[in-house]
Protein backbone atom coordinates (compact mmCIF):
# COMPACT_ATOMS: atom_id res chain seq x y z
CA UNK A 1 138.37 -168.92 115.91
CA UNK A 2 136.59 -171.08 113.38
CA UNK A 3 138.27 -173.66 111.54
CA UNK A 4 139.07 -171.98 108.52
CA UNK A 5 140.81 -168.68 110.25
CA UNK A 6 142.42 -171.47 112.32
CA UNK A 7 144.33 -172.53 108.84
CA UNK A 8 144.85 -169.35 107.71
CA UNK A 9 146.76 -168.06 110.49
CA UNK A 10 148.94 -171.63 110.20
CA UNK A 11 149.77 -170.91 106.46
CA UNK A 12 150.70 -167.45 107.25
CA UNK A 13 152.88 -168.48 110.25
CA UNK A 14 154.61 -171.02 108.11
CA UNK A 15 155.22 -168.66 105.66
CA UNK A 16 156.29 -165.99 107.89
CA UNK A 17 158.56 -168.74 109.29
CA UNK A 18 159.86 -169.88 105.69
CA UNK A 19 160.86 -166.21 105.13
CA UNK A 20 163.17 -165.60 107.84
CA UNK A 21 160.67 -164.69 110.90
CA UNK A 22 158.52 -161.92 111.90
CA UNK A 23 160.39 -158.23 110.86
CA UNK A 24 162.19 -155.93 113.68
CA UNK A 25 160.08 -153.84 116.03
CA UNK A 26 162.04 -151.27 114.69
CA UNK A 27 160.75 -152.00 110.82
CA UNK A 28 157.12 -152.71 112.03
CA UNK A 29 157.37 -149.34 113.83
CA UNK A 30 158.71 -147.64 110.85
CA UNK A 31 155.85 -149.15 108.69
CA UNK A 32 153.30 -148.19 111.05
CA UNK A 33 155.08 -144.44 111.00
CA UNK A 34 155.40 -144.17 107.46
CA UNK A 35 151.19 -145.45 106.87
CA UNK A 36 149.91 -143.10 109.67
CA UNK A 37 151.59 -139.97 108.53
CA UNK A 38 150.84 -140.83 104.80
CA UNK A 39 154.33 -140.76 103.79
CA UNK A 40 153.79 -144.56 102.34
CA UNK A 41 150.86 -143.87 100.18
CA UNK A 42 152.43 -140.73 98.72
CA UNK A 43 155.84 -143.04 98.04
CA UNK A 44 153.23 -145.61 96.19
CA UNK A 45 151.71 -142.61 94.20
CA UNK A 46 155.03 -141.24 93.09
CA UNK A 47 156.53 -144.43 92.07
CA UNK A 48 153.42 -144.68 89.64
CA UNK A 49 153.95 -141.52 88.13
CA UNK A 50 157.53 -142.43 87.64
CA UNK A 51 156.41 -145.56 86.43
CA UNK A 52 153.45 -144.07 83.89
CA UNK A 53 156.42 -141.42 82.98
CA UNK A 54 158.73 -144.13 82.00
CA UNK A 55 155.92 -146.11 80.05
CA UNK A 56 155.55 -143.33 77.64
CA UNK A 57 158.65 -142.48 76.84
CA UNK A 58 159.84 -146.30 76.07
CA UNK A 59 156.46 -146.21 74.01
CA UNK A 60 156.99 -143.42 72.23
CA UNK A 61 160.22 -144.20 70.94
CA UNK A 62 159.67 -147.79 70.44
CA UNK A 63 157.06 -146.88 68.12
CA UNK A 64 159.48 -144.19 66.64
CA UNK A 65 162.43 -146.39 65.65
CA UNK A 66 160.19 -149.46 65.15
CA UNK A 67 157.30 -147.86 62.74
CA UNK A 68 154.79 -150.73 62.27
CA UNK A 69 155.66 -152.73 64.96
CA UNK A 70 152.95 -153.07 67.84
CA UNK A 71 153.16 -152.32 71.34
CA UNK A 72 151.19 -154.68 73.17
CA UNK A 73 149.87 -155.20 76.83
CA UNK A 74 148.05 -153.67 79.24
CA UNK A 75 149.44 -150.13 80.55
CA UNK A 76 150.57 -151.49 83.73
CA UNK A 77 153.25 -153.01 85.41
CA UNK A 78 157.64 -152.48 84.17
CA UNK A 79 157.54 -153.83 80.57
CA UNK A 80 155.68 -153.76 77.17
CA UNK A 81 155.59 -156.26 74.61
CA UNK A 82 156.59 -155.33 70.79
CA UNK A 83 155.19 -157.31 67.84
CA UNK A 84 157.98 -158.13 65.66
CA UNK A 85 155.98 -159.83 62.58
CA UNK A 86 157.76 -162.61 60.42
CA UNK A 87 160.56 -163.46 62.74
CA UNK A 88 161.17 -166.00 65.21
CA UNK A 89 162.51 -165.18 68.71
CA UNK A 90 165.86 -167.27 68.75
CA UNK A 91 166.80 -164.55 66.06
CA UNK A 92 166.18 -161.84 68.26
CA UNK A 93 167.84 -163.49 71.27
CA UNK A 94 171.12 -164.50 68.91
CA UNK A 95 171.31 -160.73 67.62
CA UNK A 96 170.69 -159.36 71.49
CA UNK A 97 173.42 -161.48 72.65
CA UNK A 98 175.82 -160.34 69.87
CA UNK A 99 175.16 -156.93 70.62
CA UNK A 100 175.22 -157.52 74.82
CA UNK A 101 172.44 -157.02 75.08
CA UNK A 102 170.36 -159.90 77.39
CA UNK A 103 166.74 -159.69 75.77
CA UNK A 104 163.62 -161.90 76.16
CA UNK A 105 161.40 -162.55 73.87
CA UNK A 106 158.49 -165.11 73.10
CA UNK A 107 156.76 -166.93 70.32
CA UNK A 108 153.44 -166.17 69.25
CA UNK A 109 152.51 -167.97 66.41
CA UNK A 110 153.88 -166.29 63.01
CA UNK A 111 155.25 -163.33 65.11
CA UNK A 112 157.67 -162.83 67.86
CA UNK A 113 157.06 -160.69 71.24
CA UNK A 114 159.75 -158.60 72.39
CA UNK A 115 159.39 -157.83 75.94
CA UNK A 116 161.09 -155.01 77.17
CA UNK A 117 161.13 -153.97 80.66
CA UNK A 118 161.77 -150.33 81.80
CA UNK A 119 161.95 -150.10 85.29
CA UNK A 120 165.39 -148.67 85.27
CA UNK A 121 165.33 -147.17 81.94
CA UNK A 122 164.86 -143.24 83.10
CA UNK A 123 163.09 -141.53 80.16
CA UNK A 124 165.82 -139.66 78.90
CA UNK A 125 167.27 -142.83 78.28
CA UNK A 126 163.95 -144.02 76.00
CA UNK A 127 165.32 -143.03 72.67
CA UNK A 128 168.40 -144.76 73.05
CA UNK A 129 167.37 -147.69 74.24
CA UNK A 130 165.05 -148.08 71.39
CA UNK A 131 167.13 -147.49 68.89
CA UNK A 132 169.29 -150.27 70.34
CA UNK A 133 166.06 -152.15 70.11
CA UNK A 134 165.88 -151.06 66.40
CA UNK A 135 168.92 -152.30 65.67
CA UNK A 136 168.72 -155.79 67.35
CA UNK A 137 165.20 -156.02 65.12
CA UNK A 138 167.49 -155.08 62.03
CA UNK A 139 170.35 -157.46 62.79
CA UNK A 140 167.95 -160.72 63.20
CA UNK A 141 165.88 -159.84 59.96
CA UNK A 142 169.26 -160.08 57.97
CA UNK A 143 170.57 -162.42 59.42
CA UNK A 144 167.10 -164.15 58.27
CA UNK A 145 167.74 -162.71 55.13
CA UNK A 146 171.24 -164.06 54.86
CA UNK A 147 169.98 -167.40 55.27
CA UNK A 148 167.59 -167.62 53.40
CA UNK A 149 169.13 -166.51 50.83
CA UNK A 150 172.05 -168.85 51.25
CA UNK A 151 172.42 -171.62 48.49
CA UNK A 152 170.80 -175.16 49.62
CA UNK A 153 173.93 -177.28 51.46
CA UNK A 154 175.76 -174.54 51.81
């Protein structure tokens, strides 16, 4: 074994060690069950059709209650990233959390980015979920308003 593997097979071993050891013979023979029969590839392919499934719904409604707003992002992964123009992303954190609703979003430049994962949002659920989205949009751009309009001091 060359150097290099030499390291390799260290780092993994520490690692391996760091995370609580090598798994049972009974899990490795599970594994090794589930890849040969192809029971573990057809799990990975259904979990991305869920996944694709659940990705269009959330996008399709988002866009529905939030007309203008852009869905950003690659189509991959368990959450997509909404545009909200003119705001900043305290707002939409404050009006979340007033609602209970825990949401995350980001600052970039002018414009916020709502992120909004989905991984255990089934699709039936979409609509309602972005209408709650909707609403936490609504509640930070008055209480911009409100502000703003408020009377200097005051």
């Amino acid at each position: 074994m060359d150097r290099e593997s030499a390291e390799l097979v260290e780092e993994v071993l520490a690692w391996r060690l760091a995370l609580g050891g090598a798994p049972s013979n009974l899990v490795q023979s599970a594994l090794a069950a589930s890849l040969r029969s192809g029971a573990f590839d057809r799990g990975i392919a259904r979990m991305r059709r869920r996944c694709a499934a659940q990705r269009v719904a959330i996008t399709a409604a988002i866009s529905s209650a939030l007309p203008g707003h852009r869905i950003e992002g690659v189509a991959a992964g368990l959450h997509v990233a909404v545009r909200v123009p003119g705001i900043e992303p305290w707002r939409l954190l404050v009006a979340g959390q007033a609602r209970g609703v825990r949401v995350f979003a980001t600052d970039d430049g002018a414009d916020a980015l709502l992120l909004v994962g989905f991984g255990l949002v089934e699709p039936s659920a979409a609509t309602r979920v972005a209408a709650e989205l909707a609403a936490i949009v609504a509640d930070a751009r008055a209480a911009a308003s409100a502000e703003s309009d408020a009377p200097p001091g005051g």
